[in-house]
N, C-alpha and C. Protein backbone atom coordinates (compact mmCIF):
# COMPACT_ATOMS: atom_id res chain seq x y z
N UNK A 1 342.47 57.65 207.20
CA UNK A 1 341.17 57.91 206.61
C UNK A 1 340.09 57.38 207.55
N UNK A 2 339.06 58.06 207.98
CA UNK A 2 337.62 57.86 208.22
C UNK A 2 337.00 56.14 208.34
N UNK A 3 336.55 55.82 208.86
CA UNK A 3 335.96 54.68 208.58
C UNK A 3 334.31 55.15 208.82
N UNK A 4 333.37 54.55 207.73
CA UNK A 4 331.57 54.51 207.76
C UNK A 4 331.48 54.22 209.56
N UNK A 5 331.87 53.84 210.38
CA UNK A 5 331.61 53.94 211.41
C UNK A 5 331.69 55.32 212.33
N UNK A 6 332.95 55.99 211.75
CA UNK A 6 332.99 57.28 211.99
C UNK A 6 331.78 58.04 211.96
N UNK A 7 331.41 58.04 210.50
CA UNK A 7 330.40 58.70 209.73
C UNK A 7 328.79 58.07 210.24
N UNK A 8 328.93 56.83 210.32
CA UNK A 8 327.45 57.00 211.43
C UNK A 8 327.61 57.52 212.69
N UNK A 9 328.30 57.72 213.25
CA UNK A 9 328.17 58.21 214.98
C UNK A 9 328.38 59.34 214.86
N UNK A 10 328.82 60.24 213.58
CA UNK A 10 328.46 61.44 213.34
C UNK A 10 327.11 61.99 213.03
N UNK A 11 326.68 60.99 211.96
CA UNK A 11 325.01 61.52 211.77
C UNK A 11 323.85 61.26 212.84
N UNK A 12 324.19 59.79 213.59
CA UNK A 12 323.07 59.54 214.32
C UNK A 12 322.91 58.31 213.97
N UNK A 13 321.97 57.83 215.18
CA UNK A 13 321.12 56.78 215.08
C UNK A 13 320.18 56.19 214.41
N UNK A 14 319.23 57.53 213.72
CA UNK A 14 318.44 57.27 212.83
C UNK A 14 318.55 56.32 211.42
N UNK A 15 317.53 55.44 211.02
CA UNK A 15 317.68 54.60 209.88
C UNK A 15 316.22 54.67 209.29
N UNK A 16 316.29 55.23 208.25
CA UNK A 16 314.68 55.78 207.73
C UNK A 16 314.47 54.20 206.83
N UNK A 17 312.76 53.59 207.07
CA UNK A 17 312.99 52.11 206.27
C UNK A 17 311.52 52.36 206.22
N UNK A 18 311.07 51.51 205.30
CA UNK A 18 309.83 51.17 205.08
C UNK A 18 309.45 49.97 204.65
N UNK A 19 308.38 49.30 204.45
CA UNK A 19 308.31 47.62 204.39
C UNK A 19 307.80 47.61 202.80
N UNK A 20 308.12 46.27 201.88
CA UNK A 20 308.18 46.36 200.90
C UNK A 20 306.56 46.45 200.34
N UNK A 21 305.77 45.78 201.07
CA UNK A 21 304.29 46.30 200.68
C UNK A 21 303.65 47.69 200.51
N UNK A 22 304.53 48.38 201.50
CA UNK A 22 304.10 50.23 201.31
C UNK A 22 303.84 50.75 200.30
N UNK A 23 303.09 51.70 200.20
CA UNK A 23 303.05 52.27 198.62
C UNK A 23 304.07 53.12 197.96
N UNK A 24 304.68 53.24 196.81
CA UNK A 24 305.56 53.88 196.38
C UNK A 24 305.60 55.50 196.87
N UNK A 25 303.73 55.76 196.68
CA UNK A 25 303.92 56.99 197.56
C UNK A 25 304.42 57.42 198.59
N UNK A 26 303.98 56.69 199.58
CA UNK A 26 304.38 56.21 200.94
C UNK A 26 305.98 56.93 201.27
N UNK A 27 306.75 56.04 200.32
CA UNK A 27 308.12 55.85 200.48
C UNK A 27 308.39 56.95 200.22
N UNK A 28 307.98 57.53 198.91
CA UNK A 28 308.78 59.02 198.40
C UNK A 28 308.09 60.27 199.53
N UNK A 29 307.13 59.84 200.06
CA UNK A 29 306.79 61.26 201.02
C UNK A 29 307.69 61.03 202.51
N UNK A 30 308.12 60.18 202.98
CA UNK A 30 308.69 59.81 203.67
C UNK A 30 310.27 60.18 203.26
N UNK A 31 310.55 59.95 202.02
CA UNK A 31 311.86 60.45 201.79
C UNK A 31 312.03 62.22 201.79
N UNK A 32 310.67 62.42 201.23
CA UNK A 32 310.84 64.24 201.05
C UNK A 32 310.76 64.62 202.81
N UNK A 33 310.16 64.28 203.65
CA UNK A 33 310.10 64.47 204.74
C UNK A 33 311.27 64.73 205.67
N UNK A 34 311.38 63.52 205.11
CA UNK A 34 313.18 63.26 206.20
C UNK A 34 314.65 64.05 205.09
N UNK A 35 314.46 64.53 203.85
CA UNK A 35 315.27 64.94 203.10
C UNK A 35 316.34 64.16 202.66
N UNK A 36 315.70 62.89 202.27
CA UNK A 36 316.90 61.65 202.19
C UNK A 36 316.38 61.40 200.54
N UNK A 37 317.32 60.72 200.12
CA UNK A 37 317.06 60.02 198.96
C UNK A 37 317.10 58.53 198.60
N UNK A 38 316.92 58.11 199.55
CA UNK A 38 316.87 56.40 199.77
C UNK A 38 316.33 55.69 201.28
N UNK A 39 315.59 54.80 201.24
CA UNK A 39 314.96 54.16 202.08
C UNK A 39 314.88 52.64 202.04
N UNK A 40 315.74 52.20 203.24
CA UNK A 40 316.11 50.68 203.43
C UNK A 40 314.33 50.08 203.45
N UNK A 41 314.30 48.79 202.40
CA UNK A 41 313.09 48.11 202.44
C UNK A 41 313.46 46.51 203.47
N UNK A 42 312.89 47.20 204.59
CA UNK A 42 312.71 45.91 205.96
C UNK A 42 311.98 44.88 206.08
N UNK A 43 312.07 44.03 206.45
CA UNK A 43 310.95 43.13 207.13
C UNK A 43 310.85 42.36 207.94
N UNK A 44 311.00 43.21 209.15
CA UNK A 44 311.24 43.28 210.71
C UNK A 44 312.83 43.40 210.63
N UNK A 45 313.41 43.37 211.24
CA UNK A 45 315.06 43.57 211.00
C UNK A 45 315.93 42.65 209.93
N UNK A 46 315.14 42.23 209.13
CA UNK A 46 315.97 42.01 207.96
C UNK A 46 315.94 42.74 206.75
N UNK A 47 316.98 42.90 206.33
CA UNK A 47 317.17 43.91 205.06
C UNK A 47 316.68 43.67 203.77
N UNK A 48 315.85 43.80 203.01
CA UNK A 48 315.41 42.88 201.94
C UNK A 48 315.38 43.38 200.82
N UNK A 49 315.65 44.97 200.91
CA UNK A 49 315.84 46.03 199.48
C UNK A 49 316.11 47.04 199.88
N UNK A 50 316.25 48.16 199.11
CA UNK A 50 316.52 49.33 198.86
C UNK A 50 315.70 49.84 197.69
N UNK A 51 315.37 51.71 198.16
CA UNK A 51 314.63 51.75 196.85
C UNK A 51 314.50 53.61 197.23
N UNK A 52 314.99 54.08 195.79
CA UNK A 52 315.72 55.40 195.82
C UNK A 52 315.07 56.43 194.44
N UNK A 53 315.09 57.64 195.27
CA UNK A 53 314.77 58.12 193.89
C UNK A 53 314.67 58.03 192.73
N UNK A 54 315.98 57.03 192.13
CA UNK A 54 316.51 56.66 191.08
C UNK A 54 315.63 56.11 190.57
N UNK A 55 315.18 54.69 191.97
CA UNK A 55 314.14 54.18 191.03
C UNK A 55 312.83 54.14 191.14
N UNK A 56 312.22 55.22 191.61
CA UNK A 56 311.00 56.52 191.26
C UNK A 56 311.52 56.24 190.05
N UNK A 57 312.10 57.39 189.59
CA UNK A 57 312.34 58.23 188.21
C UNK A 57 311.91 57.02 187.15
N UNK A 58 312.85 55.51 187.36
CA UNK A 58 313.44 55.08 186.02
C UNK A 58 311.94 53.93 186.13
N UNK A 59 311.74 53.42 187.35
CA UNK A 59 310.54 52.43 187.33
C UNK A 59 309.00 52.72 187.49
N UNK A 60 309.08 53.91 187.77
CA UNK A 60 307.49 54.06 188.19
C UNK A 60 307.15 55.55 187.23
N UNK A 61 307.76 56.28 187.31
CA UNK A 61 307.35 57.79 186.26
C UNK A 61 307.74 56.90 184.92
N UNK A 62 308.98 56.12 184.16
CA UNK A 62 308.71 56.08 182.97
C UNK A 62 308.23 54.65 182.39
N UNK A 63 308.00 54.27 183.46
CA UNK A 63 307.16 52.93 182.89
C UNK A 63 305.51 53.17 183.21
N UNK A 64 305.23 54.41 183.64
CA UNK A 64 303.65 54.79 183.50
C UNK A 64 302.90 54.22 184.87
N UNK A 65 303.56 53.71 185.81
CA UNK A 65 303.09 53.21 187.29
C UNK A 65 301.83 54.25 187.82
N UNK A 66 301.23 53.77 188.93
CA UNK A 66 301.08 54.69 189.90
C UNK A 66 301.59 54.45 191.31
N UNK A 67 302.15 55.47 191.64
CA UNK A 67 302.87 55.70 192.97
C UNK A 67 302.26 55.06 194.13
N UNK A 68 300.73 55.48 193.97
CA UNK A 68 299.07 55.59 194.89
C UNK A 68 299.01 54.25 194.84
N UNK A 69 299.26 53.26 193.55
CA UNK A 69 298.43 51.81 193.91
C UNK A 69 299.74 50.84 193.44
N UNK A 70 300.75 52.15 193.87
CA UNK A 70 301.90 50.29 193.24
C UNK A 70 302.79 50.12 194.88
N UNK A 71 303.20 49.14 194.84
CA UNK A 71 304.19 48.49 196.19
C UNK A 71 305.25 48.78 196.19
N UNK A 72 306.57 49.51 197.07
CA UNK A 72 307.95 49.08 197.03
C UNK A 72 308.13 48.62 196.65
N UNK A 73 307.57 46.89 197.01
CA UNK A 73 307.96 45.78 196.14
C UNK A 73 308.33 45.19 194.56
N UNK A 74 307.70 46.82 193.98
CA UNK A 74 307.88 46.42 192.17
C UNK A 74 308.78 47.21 191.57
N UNK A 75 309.41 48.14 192.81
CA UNK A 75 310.34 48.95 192.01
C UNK A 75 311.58 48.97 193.11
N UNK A 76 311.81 48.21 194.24
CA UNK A 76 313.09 48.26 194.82
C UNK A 76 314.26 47.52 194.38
N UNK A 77 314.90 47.83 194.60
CA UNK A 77 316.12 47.02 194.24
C UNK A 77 316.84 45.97 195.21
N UNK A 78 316.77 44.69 194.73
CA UNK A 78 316.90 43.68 195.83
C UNK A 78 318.41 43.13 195.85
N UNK A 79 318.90 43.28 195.06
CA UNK A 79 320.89 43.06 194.99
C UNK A 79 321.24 44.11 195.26
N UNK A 80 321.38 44.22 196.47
CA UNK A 80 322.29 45.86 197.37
C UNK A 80 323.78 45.12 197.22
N UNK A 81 324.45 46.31 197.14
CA UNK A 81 326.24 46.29 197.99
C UNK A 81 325.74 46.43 199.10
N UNK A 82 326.71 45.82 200.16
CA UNK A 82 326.42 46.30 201.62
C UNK A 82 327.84 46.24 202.20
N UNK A 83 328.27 47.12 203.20
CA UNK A 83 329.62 47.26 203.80
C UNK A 83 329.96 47.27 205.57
N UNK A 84 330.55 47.10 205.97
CA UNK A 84 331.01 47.07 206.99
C UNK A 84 331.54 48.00 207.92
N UNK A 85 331.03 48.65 209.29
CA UNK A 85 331.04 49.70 209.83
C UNK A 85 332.83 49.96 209.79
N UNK A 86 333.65 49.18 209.44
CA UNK A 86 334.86 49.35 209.18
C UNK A 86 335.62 49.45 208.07
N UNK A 87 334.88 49.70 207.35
CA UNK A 87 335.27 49.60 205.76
C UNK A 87 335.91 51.76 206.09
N UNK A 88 336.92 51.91 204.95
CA UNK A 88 337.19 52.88 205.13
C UNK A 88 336.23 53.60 204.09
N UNK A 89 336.61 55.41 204.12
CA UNK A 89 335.38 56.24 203.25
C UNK A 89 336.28 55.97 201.52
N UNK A 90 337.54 55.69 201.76
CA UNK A 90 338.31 55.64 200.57
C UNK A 90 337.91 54.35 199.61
N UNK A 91 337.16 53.24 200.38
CA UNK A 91 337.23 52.31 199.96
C UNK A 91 335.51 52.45 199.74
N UNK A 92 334.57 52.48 200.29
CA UNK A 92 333.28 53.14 199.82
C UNK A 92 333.22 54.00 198.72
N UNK A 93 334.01 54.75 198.87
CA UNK A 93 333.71 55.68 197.49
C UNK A 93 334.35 55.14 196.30
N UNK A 94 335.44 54.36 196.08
CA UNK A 94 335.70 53.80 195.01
C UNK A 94 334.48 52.83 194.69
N UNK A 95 333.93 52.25 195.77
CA UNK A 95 332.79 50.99 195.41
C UNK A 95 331.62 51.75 194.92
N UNK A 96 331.34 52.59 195.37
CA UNK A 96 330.30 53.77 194.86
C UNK A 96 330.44 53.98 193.20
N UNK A 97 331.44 54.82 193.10
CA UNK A 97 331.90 55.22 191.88
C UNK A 97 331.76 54.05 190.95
N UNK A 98 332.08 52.68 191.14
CA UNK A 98 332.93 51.70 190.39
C UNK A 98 331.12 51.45 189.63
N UNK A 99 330.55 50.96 190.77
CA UNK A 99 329.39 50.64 190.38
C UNK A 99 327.97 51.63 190.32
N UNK A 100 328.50 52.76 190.24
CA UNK A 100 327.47 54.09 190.28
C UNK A 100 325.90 54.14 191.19
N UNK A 101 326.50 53.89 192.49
CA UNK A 101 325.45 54.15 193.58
C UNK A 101 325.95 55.20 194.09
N UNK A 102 324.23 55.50 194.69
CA UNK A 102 324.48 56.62 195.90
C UNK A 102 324.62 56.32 197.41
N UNK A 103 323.89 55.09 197.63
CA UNK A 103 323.26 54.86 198.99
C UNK A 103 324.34 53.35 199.16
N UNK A 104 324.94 53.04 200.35
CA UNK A 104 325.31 51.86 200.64
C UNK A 104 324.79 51.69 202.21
N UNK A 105 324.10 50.38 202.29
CA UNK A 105 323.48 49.90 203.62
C UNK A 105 325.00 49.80 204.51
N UNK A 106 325.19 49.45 205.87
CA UNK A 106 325.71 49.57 206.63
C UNK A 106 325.19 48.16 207.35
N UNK A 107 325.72 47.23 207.38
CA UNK A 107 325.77 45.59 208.30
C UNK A 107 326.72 45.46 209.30
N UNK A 108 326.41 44.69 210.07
CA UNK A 108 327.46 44.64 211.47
C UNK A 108 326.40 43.24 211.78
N UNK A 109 327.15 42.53 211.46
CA UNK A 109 326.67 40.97 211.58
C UNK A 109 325.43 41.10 211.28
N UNK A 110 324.52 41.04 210.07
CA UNK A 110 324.39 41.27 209.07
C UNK A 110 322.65 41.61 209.74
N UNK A 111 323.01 42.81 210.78
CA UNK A 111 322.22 43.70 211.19
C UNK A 111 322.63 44.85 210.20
N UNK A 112 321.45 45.72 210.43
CA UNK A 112 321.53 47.10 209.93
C UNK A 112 321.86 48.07 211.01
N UNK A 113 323.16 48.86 210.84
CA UNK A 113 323.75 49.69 211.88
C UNK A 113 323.41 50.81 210.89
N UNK A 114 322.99 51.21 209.81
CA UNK A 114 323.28 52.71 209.37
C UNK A 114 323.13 53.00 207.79
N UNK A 115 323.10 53.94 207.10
CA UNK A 115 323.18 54.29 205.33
C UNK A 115 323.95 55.27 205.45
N UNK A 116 325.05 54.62 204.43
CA UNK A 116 325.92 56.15 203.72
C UNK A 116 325.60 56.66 202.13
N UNK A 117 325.66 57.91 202.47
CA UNK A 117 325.61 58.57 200.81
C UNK A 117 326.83 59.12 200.29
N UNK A 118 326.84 58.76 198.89
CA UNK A 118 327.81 59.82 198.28
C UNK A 118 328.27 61.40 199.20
N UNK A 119 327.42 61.60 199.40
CA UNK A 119 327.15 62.73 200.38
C UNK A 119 328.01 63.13 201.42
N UNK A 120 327.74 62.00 202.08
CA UNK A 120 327.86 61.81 203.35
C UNK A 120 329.78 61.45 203.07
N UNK A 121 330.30 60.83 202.09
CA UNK A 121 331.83 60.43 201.95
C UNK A 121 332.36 61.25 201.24
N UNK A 122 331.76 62.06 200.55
CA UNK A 122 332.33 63.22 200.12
C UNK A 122 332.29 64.75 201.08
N UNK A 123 331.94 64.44 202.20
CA UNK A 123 331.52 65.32 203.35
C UNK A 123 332.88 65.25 204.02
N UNK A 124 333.02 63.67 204.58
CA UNK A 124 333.63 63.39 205.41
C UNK A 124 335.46 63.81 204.41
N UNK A 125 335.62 63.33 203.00
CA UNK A 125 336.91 63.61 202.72
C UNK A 125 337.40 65.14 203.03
N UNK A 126 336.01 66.07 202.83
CA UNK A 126 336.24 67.59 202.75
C UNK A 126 337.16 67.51 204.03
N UNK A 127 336.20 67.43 205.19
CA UNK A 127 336.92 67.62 206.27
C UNK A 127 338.10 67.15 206.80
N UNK A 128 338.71 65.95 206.23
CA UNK A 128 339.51 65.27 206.54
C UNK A 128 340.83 66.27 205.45
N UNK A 129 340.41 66.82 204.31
CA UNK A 129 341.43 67.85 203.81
C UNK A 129 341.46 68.71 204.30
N UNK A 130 340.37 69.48 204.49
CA UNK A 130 340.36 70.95 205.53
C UNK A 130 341.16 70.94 206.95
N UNK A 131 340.75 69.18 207.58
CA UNK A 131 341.97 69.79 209.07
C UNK A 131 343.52 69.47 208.50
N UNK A 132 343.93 69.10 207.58
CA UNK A 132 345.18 68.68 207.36
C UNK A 132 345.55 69.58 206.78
N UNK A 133 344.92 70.65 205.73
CA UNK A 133 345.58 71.98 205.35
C UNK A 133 345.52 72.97 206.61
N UNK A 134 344.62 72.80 207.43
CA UNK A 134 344.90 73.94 208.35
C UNK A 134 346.34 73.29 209.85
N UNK A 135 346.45 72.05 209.33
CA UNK A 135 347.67 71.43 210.26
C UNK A 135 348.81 72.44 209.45
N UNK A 136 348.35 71.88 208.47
CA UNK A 136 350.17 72.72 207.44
C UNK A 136 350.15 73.92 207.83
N UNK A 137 349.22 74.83 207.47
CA UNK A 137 349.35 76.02 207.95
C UNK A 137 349.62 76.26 209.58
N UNK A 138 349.47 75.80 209.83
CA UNK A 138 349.88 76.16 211.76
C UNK A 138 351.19 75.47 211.68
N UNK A 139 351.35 74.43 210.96
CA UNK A 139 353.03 74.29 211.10
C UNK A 139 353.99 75.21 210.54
N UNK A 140 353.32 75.72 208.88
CA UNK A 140 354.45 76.23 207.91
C UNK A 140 354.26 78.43 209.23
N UNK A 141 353.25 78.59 210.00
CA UNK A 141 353.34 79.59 210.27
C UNK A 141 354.22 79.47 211.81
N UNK A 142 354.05 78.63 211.97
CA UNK A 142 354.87 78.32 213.62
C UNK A 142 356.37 78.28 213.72
């Protein structure tokens, strides 16, 4: 199986972040931009939140916020999971599932190397079934 290290040097280098003072707007136009649904909250290379559509939806649309005059800071989420560029995709996605996230930060001595999504490990299993059925088939036809 795959390891999240795989899966970043597949997507890239890129790490979309914003600082926790930004405005909520800020963050979500930045997410529609880049077509992501989560954005690591930095402050300077330390990791200090996360803050995701999710909690748009649940902290700022139904608690009556404004996007325009409120901070990252009142709606990120500051107890992340975080995993290890060696952690496998089998073992991410159970941690995903277990605790119903989408987004897990990526640490490598407890730098930020990367973000995986549901997405992104349910991407990587496809392919990892797709070349192993097309192994069978080139064996069972050979």
């Amino acid at each position: 199986m795959r390891s999240v290290k795989a899966i970043l040097n597949a997507k890239g280098p890129d790490i979309w972040s914003c600082a926790a003072d930004d405005t909520i707007f800020d963050a979500m136009k930045l997410m529609a931009e880049k077509n992501i649904g989560s954005l690591l909250v930095m402050d300077g290379d330390k990791l200090v939140g996360i803050v995701t559509e999710r909690d748009y939806a649940r902290k700022v649309i139904l608690e009556g916020k404004s996007s325009k005059n409120s901070a990252v800071n009142e709606v990120m989420t500051t107890h992340m999971l975080c995993v290890a560029p060696e952690r496998s995709v089998d073992e991410c996605m159970a941690l995903m599932t277990d605790k119903r996230l989408r987004h897990l930060p990526v640490l490598e001595k407890k730098k930020v190397v990367g973000v995986v999504s549901i997405g992104d490990l349910v991407k990587a299993v496809i392919n990892e079934q797709q070349f192993i059925i097309e192994q069978l088939q080139e064996y069972i036809t050979s």
